[in-house]
N, C-alpha and C. Protein backbone atom coordinates (compact mmCIF):
# COMPACT_ATOMS: atom_id res chain seq x y z
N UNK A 1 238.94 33.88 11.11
CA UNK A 1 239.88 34.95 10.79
C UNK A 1 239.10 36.23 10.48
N UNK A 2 239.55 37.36 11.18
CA UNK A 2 238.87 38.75 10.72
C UNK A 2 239.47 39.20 9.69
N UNK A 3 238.17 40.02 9.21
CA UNK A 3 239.09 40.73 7.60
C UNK A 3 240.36 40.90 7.76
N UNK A 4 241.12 41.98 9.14
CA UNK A 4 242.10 42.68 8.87
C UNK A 4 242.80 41.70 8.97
N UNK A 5 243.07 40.73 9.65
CA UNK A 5 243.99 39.53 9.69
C UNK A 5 243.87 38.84 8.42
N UNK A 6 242.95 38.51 7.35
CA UNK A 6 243.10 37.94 6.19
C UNK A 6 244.12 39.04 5.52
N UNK A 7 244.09 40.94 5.53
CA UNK A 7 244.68 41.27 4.87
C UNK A 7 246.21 41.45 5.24
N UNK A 8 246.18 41.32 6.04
CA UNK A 8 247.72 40.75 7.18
C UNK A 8 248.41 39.83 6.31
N UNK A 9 247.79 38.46 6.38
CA UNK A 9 247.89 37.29 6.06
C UNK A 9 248.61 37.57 4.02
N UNK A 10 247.29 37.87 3.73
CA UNK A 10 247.76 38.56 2.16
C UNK A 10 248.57 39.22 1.85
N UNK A 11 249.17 40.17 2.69
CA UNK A 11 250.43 40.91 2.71
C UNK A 11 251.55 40.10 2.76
N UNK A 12 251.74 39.37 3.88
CA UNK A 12 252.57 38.46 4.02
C UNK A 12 252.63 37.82 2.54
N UNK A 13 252.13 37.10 2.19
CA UNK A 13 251.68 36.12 1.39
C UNK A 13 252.58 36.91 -0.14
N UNK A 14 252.26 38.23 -0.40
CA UNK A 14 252.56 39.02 -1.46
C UNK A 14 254.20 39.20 -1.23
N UNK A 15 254.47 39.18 -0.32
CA UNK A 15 255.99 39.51 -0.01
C UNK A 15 256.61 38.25 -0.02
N UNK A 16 256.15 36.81 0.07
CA UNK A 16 257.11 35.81 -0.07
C UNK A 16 257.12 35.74 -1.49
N UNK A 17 255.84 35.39 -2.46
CA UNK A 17 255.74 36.32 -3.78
C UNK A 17 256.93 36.56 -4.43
N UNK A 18 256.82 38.13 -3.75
CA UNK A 18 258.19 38.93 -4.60
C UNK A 18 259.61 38.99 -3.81
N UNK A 19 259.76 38.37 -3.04
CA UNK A 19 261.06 37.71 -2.68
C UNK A 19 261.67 36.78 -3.07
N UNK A 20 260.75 35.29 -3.03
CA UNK A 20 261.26 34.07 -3.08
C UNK A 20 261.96 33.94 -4.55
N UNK A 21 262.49 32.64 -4.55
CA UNK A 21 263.51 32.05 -5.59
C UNK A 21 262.99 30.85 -6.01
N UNK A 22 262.18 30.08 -5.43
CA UNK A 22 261.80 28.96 -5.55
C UNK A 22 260.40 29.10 -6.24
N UNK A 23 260.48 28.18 -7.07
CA UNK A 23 259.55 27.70 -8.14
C UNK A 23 257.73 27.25 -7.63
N UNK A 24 258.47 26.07 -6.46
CA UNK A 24 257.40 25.74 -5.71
C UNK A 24 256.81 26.68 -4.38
N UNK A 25 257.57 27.02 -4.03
CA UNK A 25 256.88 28.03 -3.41
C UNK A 25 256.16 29.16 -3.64
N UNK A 26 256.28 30.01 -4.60
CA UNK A 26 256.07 30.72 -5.31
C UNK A 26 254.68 30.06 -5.86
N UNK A 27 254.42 28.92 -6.28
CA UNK A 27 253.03 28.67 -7.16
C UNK A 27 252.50 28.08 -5.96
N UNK A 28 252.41 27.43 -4.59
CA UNK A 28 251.47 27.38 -3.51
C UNK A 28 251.34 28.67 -2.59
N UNK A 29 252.40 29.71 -2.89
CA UNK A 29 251.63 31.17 -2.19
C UNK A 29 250.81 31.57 -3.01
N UNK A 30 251.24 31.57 -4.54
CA UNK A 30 250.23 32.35 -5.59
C UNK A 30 249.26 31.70 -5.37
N UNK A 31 248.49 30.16 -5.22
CA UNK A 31 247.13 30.02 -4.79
C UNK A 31 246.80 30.57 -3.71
N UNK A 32 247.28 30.50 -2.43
CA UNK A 32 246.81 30.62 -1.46
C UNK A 32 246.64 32.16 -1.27
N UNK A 33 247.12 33.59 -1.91
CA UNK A 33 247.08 34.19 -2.14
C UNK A 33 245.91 34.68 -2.80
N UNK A 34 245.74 34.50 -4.54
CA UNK A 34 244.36 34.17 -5.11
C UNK A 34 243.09 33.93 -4.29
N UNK A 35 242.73 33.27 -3.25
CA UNK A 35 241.99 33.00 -2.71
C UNK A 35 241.57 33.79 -1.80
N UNK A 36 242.43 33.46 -0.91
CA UNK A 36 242.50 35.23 -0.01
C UNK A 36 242.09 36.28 -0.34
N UNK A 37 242.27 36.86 -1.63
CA UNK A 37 242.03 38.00 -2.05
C UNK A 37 240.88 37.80 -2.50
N UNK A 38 240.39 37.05 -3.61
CA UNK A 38 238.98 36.79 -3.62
C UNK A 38 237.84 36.73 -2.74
N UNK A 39 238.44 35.89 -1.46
CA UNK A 39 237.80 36.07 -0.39
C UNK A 39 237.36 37.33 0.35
N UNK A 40 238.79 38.22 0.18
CA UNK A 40 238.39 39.77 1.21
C UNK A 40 237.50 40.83 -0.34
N UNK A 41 237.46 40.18 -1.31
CA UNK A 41 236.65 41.07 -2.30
C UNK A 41 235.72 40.80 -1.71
N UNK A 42 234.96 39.25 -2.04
CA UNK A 42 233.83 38.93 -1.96
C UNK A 42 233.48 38.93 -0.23
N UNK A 43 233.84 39.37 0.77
CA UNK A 43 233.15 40.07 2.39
C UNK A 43 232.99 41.10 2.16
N UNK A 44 233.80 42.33 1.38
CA UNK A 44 233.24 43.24 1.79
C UNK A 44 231.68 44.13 1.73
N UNK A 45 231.41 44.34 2.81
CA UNK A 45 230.04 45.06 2.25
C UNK A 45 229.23 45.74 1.60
């Protein structure tokens, strides 16, 4: 995955976030989210 597609991906990710209703969904985007973002901190140059 290239950066800009991880921050694609993270966008997405932020918008089910602050949409959703559901409990569980909401706490397996917030990881998968977390990570992501950690991830595009820790590439950049």
């Amino acid at each position: 995955m290239t950066r800009k597609q991880r921050i694609r991906s993270c966008g997405n990710l932020k918008q089910i976030l602050d949409t959703t209703g559901s409990a569980k969904l909401r706490e397996g985007c917030r990881v998968q989210y977390r990570n992501a973002m950690s991830r595009i901190q820790r590439k950049k140059p």
